[in-house]
C-alpha atoms as a PDB file:
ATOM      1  CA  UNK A   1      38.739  21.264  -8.596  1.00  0.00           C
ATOM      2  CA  UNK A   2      36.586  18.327  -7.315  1.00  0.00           C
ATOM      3  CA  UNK A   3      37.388  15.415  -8.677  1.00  0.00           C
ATOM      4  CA  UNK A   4      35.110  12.890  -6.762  1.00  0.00           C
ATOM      5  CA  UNK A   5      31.816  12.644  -8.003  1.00  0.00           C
ATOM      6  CA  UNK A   6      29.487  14.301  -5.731  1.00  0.00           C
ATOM      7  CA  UNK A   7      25.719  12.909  -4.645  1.00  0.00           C
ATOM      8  CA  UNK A   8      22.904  13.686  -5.964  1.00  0.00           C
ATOM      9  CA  UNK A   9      20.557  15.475  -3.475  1.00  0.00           C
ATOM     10  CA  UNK A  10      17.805  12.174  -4.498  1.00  0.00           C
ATOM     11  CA  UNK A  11      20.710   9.592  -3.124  1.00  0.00           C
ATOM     12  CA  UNK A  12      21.243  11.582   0.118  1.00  0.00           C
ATOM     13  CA  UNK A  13      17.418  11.742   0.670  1.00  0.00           C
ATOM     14  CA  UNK A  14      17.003   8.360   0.260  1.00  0.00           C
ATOM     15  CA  UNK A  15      19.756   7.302   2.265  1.00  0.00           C
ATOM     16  CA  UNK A  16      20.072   9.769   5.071  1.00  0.00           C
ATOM     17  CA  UNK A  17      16.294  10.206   5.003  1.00  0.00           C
ATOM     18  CA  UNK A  18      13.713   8.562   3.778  1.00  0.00           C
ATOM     19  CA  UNK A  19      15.267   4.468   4.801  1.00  0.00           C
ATOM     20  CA  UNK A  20      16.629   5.508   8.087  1.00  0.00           C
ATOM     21  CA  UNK A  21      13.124   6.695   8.915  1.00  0.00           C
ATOM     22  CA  UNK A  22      11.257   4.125   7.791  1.00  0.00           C
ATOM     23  CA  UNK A  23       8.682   6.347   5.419  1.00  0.00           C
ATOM     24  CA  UNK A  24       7.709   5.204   1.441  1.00  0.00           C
ATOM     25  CA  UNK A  25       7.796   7.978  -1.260  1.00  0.00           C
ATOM     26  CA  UNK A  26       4.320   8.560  -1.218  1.00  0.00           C
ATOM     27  CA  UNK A  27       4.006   9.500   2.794  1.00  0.00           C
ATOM     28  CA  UNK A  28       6.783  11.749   1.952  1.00  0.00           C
ATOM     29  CA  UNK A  29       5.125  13.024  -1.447  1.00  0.00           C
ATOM     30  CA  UNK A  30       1.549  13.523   1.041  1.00  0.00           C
ATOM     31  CA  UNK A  31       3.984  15.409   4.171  1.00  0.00           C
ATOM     32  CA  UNK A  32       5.522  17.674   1.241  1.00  0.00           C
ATOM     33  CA  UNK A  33       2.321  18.078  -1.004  1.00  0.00           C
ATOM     34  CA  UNK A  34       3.744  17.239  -4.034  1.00  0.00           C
ATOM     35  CA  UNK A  35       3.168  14.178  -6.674  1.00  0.00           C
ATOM     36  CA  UNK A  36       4.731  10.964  -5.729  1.00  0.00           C
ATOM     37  CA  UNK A  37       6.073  11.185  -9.223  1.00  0.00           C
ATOM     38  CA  UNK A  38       7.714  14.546  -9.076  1.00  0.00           C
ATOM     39  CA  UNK A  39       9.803  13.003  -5.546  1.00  0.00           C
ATOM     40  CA  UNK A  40      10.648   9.846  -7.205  1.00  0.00           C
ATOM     41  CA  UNK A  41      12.113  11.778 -10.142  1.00  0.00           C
ATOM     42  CA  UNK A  42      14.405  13.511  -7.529  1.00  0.00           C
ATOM     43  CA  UNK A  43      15.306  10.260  -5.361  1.00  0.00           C
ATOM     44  CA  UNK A  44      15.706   8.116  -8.915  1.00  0.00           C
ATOM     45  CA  UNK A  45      18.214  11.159  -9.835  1.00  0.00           C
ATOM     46  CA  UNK A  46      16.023  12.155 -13.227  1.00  0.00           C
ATOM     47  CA  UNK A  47      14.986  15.650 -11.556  1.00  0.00           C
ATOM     48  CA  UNK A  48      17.068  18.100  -9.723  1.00  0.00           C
ATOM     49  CA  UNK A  49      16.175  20.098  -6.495  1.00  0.00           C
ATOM     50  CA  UNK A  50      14.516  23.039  -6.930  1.00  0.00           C
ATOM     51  CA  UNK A  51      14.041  26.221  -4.690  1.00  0.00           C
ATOM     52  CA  UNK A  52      10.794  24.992  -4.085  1.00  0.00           C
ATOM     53  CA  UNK A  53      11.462  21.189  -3.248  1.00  0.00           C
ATOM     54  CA  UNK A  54      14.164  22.916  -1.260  1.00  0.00           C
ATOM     55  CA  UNK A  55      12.274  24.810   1.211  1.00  0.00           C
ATOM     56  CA  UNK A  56       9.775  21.896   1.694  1.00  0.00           C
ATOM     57  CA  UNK A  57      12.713  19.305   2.322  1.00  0.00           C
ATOM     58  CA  UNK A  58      14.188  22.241   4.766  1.00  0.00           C
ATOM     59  CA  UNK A  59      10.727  22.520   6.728  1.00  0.00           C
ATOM     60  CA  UNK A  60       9.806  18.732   6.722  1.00  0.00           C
ATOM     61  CA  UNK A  61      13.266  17.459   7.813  1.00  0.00           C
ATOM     62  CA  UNK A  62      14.660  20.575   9.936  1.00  0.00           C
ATOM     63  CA  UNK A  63      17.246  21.028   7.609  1.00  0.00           C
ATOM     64  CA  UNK A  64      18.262  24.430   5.961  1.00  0.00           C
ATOM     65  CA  UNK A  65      16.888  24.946   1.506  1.00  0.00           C
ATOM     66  CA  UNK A  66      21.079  25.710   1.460  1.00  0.00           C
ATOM     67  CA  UNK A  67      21.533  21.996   2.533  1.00  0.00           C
ATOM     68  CA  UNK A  68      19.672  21.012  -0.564  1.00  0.00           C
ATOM     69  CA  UNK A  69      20.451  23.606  -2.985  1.00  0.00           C
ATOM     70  CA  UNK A  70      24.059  23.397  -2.244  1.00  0.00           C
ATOM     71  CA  UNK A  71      23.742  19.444  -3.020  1.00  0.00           C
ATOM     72  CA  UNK A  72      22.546  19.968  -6.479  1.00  0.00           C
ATOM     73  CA  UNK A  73      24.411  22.827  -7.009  1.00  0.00           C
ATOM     74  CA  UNK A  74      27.332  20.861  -6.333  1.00  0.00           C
ATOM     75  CA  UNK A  75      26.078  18.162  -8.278  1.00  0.00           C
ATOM     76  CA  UNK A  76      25.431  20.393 -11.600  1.00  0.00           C
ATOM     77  CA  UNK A  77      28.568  21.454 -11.570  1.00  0.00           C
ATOM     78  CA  UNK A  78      30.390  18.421 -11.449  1.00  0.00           C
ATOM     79  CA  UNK A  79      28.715  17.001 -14.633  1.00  0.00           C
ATOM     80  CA  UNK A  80      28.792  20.445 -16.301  1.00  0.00           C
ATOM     81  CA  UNK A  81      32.511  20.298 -16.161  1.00  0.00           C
ATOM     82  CA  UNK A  82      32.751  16.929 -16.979  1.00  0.00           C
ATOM     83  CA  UNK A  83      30.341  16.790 -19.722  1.00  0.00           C
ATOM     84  CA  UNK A  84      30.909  20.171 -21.702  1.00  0.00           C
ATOM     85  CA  UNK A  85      34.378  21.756 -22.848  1.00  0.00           C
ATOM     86  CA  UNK A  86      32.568  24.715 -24.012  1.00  0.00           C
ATOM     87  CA  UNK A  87      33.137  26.635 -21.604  1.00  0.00           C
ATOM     88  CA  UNK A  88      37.209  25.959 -21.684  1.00  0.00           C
ATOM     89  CA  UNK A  89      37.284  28.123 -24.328  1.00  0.00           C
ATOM     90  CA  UNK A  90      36.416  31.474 -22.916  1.00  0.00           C
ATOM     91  CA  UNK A  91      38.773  33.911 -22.864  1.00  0.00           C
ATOM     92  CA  UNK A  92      40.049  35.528 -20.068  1.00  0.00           C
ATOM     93  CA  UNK A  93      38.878  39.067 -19.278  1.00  0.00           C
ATOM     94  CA  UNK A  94      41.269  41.421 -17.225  1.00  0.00           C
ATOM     95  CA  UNK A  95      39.820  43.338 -14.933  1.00  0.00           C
ATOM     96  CA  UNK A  96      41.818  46.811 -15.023  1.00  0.00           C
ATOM     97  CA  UNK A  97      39.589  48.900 -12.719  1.00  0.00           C
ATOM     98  CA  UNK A  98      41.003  50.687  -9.982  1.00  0.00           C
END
């Protein structure tokens, strides 16, 4: 199990992205037609990555939606586990089939 906390897709866009080449939020926001609020919620890390961000990302930066969707995928599941012990609880089912 991972123990390092993983980036949010927002921190990698930001970093890898958006500073390297030089472009504000709101070119970006324009290029992906969506609200300069709805990207800044992502790159703040308030918002996650959807399928839909994901394929827009994918097309405007040559990347694949996986890239993205794995990142915040990745990123869930790192807080889910850290944040809820519900799910410790669960019992075991054995799978008998044959």
């Amino acid at each position: 199990m991972k123990t390092r906390q993983p980036a949010h897709p927002g921190r990698i866009l930001k970093n890898m992205y958006i500073k390297p080449l030089g472009i504000t939020i709101t070119m970006l926001a324009d290029t992906l037609k969506v609200s300069r609020k709805a990207l800044s919620m992502i790159i703040n890390e308030r918002k996650a990555v959807t399928t839909e961000m994901a394929l827009r990302l994918s097309q405007a930066f040559d990347t694949t939606p996986d890239l993205w969707l794995n990142l915040q995928k990745n990123y869930d599941l790192f807080y889910t586990r850290q944040n809820s012990k519900e799910w410790q609880a669960i019992p075991r089912i054995a799978c008998l089939a044959k």
